[in-house]
PDB file of N, CA and C in Angstrom:
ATOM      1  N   UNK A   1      15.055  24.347  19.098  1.00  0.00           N
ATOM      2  CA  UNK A   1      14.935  23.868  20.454  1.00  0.00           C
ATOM      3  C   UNK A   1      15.070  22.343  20.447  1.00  0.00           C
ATOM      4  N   UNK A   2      16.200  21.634  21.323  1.00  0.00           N
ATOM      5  CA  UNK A   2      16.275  20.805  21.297  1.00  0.00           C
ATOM      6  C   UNK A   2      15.353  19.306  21.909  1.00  0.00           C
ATOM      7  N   UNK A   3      14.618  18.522  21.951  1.00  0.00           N
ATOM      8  CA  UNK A   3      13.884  17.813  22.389  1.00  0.00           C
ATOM      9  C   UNK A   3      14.375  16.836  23.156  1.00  0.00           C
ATOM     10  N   UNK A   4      14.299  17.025  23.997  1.00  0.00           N
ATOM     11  CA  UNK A   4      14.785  16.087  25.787  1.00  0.00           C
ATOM     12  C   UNK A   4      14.026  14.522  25.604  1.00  0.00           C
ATOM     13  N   UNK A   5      15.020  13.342  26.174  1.00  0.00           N
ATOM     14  CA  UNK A   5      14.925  11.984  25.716  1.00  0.00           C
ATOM     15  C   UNK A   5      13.480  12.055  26.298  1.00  0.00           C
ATOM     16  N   UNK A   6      12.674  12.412  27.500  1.00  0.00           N
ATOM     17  CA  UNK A   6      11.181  11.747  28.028  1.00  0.00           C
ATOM     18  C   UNK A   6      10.483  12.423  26.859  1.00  0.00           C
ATOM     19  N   UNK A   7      10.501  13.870  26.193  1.00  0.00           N
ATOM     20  CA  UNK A   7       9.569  13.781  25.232  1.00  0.00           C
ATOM     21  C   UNK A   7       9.401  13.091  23.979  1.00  0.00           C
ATOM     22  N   UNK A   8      10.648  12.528  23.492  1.00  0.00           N
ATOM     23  CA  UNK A   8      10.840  11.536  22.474  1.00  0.00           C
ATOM     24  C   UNK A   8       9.832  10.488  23.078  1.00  0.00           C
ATOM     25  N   UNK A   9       9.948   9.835  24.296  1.00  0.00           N
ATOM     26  CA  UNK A   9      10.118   8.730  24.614  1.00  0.00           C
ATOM     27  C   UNK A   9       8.209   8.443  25.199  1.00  0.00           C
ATOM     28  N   UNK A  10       7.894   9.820  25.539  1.00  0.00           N
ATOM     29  CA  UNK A  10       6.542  10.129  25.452  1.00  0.00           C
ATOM     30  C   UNK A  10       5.960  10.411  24.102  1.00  0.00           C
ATOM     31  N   UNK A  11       6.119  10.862  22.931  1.00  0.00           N
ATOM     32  CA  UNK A  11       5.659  10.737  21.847  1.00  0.00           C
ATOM     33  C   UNK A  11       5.315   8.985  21.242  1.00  0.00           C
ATOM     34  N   UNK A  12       6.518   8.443  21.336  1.00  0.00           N
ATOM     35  CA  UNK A  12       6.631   6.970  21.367  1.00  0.00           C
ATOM     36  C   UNK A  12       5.460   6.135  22.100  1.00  0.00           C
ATOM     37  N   UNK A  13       5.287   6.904  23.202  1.00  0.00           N
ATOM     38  CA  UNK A  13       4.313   5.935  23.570  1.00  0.00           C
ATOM     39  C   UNK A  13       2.982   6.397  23.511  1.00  0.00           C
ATOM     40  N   UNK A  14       2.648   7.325  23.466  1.00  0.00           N
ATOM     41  CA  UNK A  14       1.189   7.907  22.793  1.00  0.00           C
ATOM     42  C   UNK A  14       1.010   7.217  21.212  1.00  0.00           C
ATOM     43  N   UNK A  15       2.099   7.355  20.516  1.00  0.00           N
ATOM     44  CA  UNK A  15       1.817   6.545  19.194  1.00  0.00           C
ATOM     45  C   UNK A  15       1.528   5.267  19.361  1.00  0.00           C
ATOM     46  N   UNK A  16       2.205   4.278  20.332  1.00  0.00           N
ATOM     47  CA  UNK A  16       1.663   3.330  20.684  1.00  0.00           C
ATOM     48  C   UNK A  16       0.455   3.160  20.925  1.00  0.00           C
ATOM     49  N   UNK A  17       0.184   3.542  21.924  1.00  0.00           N
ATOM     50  CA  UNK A  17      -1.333   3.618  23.065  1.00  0.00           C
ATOM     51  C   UNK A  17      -2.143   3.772  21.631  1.00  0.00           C
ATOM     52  N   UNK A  18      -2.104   4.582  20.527  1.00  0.00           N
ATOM     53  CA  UNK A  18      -2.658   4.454  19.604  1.00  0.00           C
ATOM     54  C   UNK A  18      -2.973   3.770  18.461  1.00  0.00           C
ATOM     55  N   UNK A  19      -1.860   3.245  17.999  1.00  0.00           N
ATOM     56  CA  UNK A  19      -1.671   1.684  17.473  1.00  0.00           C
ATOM     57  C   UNK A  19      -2.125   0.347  18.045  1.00  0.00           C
ATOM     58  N   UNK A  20      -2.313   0.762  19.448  1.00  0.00           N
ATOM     59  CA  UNK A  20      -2.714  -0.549  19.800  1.00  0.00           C
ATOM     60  C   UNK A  20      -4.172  -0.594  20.144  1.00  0.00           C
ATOM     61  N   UNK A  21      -4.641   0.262  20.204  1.00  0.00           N
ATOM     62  CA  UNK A  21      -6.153   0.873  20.310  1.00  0.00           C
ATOM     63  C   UNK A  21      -6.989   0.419  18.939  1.00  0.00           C
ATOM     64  N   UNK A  22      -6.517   1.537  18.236  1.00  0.00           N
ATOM     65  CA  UNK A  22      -6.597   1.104  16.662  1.00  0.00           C
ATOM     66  C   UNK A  22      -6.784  -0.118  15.835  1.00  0.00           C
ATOM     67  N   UNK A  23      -5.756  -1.310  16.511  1.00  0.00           N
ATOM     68  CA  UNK A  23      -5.501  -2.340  15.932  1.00  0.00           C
ATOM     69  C   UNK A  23      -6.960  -3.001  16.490  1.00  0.00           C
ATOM     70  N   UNK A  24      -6.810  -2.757  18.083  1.00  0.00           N
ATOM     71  CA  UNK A  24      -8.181  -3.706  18.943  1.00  0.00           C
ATOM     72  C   UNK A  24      -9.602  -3.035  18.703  1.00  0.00           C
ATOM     73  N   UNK A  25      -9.964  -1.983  18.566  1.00  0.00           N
ATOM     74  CA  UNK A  25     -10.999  -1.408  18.340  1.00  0.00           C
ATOM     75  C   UNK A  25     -11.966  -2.454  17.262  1.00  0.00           C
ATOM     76  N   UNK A  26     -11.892  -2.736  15.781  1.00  0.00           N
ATOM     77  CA  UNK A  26     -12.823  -3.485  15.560  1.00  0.00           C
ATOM     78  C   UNK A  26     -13.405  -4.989  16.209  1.00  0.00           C
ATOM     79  N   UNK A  27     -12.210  -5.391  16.552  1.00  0.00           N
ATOM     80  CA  UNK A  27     -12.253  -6.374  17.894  1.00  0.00           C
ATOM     81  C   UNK A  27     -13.438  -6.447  18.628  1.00  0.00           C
ATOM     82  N   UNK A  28     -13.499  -5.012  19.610  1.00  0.00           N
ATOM     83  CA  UNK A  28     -14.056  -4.908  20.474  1.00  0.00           C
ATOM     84  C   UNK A  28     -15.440  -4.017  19.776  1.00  0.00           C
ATOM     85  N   UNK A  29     -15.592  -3.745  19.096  1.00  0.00           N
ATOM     86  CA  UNK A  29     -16.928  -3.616  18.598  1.00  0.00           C
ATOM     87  C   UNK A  29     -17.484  -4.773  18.158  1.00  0.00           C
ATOM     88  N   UNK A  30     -16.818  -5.245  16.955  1.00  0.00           N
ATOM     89  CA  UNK A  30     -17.629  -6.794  16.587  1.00  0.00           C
ATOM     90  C   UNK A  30     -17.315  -8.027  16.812  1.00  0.00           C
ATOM     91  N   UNK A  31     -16.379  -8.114  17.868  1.00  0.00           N
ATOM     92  CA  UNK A  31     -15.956  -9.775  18.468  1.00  0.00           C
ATOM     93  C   UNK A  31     -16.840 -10.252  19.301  1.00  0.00           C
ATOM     94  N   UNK A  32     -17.055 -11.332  19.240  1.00  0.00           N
ATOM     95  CA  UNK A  32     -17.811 -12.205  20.213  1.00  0.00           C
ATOM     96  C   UNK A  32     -18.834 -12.621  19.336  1.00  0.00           C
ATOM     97  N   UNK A  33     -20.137 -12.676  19.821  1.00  0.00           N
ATOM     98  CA  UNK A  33     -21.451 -13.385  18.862  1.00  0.00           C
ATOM     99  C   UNK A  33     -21.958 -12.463  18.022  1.00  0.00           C
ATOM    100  N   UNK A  34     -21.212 -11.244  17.836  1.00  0.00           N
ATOM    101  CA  UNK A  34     -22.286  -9.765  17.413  1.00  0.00           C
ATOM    102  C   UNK A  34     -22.395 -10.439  15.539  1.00  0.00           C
ATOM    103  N   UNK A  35     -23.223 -10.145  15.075  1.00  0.00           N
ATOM    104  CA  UNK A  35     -23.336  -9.979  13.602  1.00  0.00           C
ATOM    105  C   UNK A  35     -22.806  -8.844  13.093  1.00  0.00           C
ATOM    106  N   UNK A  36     -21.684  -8.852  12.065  1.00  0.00           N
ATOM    107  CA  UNK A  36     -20.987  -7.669  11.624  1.00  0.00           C
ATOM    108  C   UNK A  36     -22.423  -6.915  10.568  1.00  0.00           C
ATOM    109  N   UNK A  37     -22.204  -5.902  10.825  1.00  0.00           N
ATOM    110  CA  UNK A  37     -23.524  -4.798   9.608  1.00  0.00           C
ATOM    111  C   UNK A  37     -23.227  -5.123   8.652  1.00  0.00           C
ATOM    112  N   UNK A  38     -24.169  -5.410   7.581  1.00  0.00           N
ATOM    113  CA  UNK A  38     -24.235  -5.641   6.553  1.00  0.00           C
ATOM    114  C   UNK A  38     -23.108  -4.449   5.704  1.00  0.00           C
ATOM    115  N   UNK A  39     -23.321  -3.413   5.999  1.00  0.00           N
ATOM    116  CA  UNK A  39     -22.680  -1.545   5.195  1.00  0.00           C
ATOM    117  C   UNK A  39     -21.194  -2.202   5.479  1.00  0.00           C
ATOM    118  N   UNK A  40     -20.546  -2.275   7.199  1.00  0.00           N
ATOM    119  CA  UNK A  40     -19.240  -2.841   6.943  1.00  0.00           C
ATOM    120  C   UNK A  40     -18.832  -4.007   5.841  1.00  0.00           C
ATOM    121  N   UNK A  41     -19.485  -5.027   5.964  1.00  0.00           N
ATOM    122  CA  UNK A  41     -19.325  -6.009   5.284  1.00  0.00           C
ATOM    123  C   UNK A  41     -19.276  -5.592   3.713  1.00  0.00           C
ATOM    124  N   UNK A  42     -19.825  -5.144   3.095  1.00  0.00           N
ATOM    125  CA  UNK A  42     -20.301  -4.430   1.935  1.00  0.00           C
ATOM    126  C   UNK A  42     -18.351  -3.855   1.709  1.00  0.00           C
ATOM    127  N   UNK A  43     -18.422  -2.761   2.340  1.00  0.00           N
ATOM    128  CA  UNK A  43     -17.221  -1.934   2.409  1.00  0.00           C
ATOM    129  C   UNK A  43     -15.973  -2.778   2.220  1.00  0.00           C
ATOM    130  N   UNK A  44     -15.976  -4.068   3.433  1.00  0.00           N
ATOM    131  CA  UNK A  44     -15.060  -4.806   2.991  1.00  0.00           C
ATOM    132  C   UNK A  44     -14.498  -5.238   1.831  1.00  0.00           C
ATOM    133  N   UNK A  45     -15.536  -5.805   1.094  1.00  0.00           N
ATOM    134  CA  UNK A  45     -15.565  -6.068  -0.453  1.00  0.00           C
ATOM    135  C   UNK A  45     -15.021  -5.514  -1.345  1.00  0.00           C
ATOM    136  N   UNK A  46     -15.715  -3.328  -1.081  1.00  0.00           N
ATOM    137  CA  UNK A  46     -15.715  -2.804  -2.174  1.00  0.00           C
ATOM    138  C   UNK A  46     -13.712  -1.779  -1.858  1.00  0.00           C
ATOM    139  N   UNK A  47     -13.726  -1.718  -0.489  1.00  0.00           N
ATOM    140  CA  UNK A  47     -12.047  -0.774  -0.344  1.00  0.00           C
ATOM    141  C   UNK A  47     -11.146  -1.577  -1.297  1.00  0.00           C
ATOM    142  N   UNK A  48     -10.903  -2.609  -1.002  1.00  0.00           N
ATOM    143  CA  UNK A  48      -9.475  -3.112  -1.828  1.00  0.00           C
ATOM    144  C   UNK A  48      -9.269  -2.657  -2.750  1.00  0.00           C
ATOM    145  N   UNK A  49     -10.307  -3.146  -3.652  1.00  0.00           N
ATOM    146  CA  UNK A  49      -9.791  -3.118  -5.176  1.00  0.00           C
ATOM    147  C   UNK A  49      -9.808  -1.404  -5.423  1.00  0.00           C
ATOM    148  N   UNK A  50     -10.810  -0.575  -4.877  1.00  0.00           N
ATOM    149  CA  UNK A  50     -10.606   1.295  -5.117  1.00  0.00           C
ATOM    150  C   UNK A  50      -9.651   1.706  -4.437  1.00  0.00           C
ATOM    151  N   UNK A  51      -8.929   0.865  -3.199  1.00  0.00           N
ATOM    152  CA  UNK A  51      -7.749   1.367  -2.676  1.00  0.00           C
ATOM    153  C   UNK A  51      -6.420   1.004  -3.569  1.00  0.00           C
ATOM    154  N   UNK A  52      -6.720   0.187  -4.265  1.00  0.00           N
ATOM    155  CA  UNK A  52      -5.208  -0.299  -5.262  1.00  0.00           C
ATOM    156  C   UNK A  52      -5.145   0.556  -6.326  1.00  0.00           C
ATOM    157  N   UNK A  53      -6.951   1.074  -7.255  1.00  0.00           N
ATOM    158  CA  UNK A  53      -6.833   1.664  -8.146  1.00  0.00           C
ATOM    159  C   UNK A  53      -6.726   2.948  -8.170  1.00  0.00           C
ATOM    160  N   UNK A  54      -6.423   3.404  -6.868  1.00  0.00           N
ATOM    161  CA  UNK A  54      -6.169   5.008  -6.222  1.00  0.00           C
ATOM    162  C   UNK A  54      -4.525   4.971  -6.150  1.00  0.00           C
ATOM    163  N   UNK A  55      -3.929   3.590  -5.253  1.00  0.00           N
ATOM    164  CA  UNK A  55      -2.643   3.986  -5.477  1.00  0.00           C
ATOM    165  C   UNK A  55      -1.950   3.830  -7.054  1.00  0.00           C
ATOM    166  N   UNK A  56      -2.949   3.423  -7.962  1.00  0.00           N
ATOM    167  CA  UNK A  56      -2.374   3.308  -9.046  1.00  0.00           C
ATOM    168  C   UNK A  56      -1.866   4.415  -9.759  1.00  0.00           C
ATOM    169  N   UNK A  57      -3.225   5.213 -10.141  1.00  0.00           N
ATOM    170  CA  UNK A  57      -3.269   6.411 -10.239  1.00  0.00           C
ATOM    171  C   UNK A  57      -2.020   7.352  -9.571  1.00  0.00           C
ATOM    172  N   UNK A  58      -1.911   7.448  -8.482  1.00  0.00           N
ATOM    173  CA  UNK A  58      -0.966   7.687  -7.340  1.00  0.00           C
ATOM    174  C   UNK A  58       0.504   7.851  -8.265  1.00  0.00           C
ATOM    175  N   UNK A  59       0.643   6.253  -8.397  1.00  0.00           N
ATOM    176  CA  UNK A  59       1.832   6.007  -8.707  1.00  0.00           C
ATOM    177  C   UNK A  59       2.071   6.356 -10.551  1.00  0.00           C
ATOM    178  N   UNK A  60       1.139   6.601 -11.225  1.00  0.00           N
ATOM    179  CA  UNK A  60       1.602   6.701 -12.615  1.00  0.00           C
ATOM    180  C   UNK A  60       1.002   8.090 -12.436  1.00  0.00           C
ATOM    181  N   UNK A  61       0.633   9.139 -11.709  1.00  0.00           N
ATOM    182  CA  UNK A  61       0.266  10.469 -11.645  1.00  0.00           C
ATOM    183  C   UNK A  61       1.342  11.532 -12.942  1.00  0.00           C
ATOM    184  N   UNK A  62       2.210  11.082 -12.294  1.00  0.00           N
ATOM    185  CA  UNK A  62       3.881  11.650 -12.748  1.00  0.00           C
ATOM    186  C   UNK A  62       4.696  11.258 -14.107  1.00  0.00           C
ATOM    187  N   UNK A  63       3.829  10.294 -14.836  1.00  0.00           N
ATOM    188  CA  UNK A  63       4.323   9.945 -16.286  1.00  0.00           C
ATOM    189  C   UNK A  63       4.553  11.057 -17.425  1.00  0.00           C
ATOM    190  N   UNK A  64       5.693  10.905 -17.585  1.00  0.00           N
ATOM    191  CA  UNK A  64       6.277  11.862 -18.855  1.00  0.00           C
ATOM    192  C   UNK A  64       6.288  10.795 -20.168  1.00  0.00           C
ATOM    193  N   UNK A  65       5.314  11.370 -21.043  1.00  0.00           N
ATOM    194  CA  UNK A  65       5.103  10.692 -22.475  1.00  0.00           C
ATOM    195  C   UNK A  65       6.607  11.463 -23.393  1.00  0.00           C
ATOM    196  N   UNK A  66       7.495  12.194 -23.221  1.00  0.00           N
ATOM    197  CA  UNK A  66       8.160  12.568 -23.869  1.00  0.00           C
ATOM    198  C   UNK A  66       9.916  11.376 -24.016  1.00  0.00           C
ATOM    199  N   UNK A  67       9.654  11.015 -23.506  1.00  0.00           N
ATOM    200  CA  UNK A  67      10.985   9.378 -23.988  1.00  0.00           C
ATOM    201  C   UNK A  67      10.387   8.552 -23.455  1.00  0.00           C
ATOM    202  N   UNK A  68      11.008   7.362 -24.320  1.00  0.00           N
ATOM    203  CA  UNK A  68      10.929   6.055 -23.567  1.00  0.00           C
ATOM    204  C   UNK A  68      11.216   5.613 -22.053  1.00  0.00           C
ATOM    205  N   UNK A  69      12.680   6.491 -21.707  1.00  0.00           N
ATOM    206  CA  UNK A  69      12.991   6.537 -20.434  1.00  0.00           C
ATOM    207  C   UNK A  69      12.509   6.761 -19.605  1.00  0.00           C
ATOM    208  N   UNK A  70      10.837   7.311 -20.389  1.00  0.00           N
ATOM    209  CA  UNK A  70      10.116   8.347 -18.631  1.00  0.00           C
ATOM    210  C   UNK A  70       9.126   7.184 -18.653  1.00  0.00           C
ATOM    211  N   UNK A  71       8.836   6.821 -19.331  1.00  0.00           N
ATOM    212  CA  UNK A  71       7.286   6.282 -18.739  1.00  0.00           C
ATOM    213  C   UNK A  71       7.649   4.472 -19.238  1.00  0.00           C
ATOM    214  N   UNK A  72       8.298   4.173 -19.909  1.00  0.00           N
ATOM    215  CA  UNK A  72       8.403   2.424 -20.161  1.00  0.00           C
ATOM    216  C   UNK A  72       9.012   1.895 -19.078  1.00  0.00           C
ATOM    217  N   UNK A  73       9.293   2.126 -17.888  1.00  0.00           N
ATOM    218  CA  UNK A  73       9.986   1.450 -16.657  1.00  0.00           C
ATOM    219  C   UNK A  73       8.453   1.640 -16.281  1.00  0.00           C
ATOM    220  N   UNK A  74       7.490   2.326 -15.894  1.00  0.00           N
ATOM    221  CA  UNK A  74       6.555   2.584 -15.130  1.00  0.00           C
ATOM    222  C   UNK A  74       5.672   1.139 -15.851  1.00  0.00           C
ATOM    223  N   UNK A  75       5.219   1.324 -17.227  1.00  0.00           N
ATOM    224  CA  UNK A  75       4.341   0.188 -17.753  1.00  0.00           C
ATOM    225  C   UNK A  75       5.285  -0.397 -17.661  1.00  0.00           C
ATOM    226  N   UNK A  76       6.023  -0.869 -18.231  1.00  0.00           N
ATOM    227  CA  UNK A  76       6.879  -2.677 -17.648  1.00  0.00           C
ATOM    228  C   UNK A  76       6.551  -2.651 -16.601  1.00  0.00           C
ATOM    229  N   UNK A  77       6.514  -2.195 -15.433  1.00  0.00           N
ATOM    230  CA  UNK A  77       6.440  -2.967 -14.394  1.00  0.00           C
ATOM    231  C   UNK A  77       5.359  -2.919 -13.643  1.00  0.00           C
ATOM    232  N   UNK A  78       4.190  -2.033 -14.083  1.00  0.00           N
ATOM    233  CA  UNK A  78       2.792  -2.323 -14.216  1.00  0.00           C
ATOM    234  C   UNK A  78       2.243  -3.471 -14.751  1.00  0.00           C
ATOM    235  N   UNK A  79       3.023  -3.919 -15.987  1.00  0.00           N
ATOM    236  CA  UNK A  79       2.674  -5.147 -16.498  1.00  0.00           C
ATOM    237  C   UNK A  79       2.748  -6.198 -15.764  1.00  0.00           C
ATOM    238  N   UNK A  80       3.793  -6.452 -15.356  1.00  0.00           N
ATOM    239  CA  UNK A  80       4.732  -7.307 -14.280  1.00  0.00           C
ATOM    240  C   UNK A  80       4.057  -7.263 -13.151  1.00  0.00           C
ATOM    241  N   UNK A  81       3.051  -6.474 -12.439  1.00  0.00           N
ATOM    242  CA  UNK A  81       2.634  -6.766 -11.756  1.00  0.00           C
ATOM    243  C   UNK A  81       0.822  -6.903 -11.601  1.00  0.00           C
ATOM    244  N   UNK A  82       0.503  -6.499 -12.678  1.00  0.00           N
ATOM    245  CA  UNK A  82      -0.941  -7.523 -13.429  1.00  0.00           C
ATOM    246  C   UNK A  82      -0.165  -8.733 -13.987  1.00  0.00           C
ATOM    247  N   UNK A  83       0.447  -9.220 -14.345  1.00  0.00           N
ATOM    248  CA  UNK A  83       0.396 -10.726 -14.982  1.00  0.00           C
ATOM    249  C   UNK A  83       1.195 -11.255 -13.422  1.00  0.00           C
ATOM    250  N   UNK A  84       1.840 -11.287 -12.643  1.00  0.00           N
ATOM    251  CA  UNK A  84       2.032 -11.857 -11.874  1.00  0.00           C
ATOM    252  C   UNK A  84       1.232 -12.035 -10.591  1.00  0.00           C
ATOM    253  N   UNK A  85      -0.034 -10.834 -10.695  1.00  0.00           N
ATOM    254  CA  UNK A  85      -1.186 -11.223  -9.977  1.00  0.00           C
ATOM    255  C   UNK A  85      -2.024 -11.810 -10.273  1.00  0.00           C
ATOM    256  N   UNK A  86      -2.158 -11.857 -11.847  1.00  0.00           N
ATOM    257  CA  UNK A  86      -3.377 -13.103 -12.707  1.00  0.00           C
ATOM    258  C   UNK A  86      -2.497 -14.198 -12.268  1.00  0.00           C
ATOM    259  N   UNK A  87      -1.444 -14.784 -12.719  1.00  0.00           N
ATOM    260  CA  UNK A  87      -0.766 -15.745 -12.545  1.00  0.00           C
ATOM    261  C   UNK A  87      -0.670 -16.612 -10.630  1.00  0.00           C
ATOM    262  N   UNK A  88      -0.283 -15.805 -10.352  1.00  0.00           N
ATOM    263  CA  UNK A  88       0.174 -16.685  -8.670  1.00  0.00           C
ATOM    264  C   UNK A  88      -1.500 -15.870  -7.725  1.00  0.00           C
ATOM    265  N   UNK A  89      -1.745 -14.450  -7.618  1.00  0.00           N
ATOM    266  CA  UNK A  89      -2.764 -14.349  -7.163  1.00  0.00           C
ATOM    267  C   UNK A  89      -2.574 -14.074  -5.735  1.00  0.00           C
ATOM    268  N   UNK A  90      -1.415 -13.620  -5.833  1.00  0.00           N
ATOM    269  CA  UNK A  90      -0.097 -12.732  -4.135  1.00  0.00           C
ATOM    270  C   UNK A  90      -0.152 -11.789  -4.306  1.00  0.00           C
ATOM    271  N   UNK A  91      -0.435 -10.547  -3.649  1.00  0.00           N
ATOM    272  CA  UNK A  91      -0.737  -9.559  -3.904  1.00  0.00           C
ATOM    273  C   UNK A  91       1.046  -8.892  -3.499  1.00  0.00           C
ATOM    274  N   UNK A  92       1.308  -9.639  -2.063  1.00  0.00           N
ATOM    275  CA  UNK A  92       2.660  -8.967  -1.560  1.00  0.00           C
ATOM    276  C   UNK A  92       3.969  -9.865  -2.949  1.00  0.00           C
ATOM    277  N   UNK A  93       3.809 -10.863  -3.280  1.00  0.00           N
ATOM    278  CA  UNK A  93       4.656 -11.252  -4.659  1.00  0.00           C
ATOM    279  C   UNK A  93       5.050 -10.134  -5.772  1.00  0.00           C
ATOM    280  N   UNK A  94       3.344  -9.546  -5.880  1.00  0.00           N
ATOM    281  CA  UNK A  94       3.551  -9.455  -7.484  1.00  0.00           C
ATOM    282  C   UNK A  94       3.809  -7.778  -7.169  1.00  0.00           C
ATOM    283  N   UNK A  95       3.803  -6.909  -5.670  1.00  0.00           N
ATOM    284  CA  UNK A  95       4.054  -5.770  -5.754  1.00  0.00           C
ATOM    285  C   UNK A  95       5.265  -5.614  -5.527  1.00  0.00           C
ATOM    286  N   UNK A  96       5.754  -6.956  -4.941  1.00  0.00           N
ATOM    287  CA  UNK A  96       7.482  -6.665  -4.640  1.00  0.00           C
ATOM    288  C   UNK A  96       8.157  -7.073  -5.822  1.00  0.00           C
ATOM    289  N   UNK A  97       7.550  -8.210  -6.319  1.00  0.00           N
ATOM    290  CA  UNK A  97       8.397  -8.161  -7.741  1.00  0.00           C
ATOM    291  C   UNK A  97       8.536  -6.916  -8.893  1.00  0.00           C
ATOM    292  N   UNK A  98       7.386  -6.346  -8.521  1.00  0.00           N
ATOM    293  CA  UNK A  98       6.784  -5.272  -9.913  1.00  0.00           C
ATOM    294  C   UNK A  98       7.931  -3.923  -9.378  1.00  0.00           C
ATOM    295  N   UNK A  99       7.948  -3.903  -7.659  1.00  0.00           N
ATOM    296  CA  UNK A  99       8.989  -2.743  -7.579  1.00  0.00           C
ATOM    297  C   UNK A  99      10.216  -3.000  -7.990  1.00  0.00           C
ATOM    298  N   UNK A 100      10.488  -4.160  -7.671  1.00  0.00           N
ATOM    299  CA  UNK A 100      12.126  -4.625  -7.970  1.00  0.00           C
ATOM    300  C   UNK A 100      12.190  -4.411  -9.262  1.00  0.00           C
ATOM    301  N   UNK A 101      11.493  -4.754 -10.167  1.00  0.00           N
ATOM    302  CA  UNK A 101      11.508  -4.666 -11.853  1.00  0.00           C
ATOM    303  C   UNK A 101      11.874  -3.543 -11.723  1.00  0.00           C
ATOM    304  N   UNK A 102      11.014  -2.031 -11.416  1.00  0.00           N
ATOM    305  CA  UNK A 102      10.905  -0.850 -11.754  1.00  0.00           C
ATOM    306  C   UNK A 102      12.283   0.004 -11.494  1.00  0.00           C
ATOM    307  N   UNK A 103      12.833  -0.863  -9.916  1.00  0.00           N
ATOM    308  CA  UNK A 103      13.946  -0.061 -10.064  1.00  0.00           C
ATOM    309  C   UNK A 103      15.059  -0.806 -10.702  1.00  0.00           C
ATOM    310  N   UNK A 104      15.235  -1.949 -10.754  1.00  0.00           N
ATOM    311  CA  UNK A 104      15.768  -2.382 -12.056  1.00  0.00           C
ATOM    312  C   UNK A 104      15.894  -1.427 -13.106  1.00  0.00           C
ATOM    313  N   UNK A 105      14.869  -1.690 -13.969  1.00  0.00           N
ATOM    314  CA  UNK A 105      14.215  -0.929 -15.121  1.00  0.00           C
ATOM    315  C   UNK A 105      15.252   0.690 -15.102  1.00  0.00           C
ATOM    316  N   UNK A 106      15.021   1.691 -13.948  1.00  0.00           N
ATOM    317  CA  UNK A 106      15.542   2.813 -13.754  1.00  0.00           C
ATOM    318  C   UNK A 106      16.790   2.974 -13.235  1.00  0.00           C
ATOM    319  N   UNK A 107      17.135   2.375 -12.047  1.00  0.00           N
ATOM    320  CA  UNK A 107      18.982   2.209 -12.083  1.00  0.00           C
ATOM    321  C   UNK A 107      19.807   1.506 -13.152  1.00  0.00           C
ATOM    322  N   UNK A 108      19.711   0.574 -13.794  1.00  0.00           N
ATOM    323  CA  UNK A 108      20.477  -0.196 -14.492  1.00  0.00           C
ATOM    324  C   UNK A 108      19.826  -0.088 -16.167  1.00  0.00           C
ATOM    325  N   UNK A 109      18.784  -0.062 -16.652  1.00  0.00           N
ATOM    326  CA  UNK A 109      18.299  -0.434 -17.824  1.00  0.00           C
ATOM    327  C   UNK A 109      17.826   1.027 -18.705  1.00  0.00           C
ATOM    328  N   UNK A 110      17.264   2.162 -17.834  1.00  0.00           N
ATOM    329  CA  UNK A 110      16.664   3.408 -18.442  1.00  0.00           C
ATOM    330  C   UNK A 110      17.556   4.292 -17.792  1.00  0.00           C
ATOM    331  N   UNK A 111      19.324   4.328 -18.134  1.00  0.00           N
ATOM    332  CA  UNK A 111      20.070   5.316 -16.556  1.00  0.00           C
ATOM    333  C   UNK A 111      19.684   6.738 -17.427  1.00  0.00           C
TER     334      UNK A 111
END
C-alpha cells in the first residue's frame, strides 16, 4: 500500500514536535534558578564514559581472531583512537580519525 505525500509529511512532523520537545524538556524542568538534583548531576558524570565503553564493546562484538585481516584493522584503529584522545583530548577528532583509519585499514590495506 502505497503512502500518500500528507502521511509522509505528517509523520515528519510528529517526529519533529518530538525532537523539539525532547531537546527543550530538560530546559524546562531545570532552567531558571532551580538547583539541578544532585542523582542527575551524578549521572552526568557517570553516562559518558559507560556510554563509550558499551559502544566499544558494540563495535569489537564481531572480532574474528582467525587472520590478521579480521581483527588488526579493528585494534589499529582502536589504538588510533585512544592515543589521539590522550593526545588532543577531541572526542569528535579522534572518532573520525579512528573511523577513517579503519576503513582505510579495510578497503585499501586488509582487501
Amino acid at each position: 500500500m502505497p503512502i500518500s505525500i500528507g502521511h509522509s509529511l505528517a509523520i515528519i512532523a510528529v517526529t519533529a514536535l518530538c525532537t523539539v520537545f525532547l531537546r527543550a524538556f530538560p530546559f524546562l524542568v531545570f532552567g531558571g534558578k532551580k538547583e539541578v538534583p544532585k542523582t542527575v548531576r551524578d549521572l552526568g558524570a557517570v553516562l559518558p564514559p559507560s556510554i563509550m565503553a558499551v559502544l566499544v564493546v558494540y563495535c569489537l562484538r564481531d572480532m574474528n581472531f582467525n587472520s590478521l585481516g579480521n581483527f588488526l584493522p579493528s585494534v589499529i584503529s582502536c589504538l588510533v583512537v585512544v592515543g589521539l584522545h590522550v593526545w588532543k583530548k577531541n572526542i569528535l577528532l579522534s572518532i573520525g580519525l579512528g573511523t577513517v583509519c579503519y576503513m582505510v585499514l579495510v578497503q585499501a590495506v586488509f582487501v
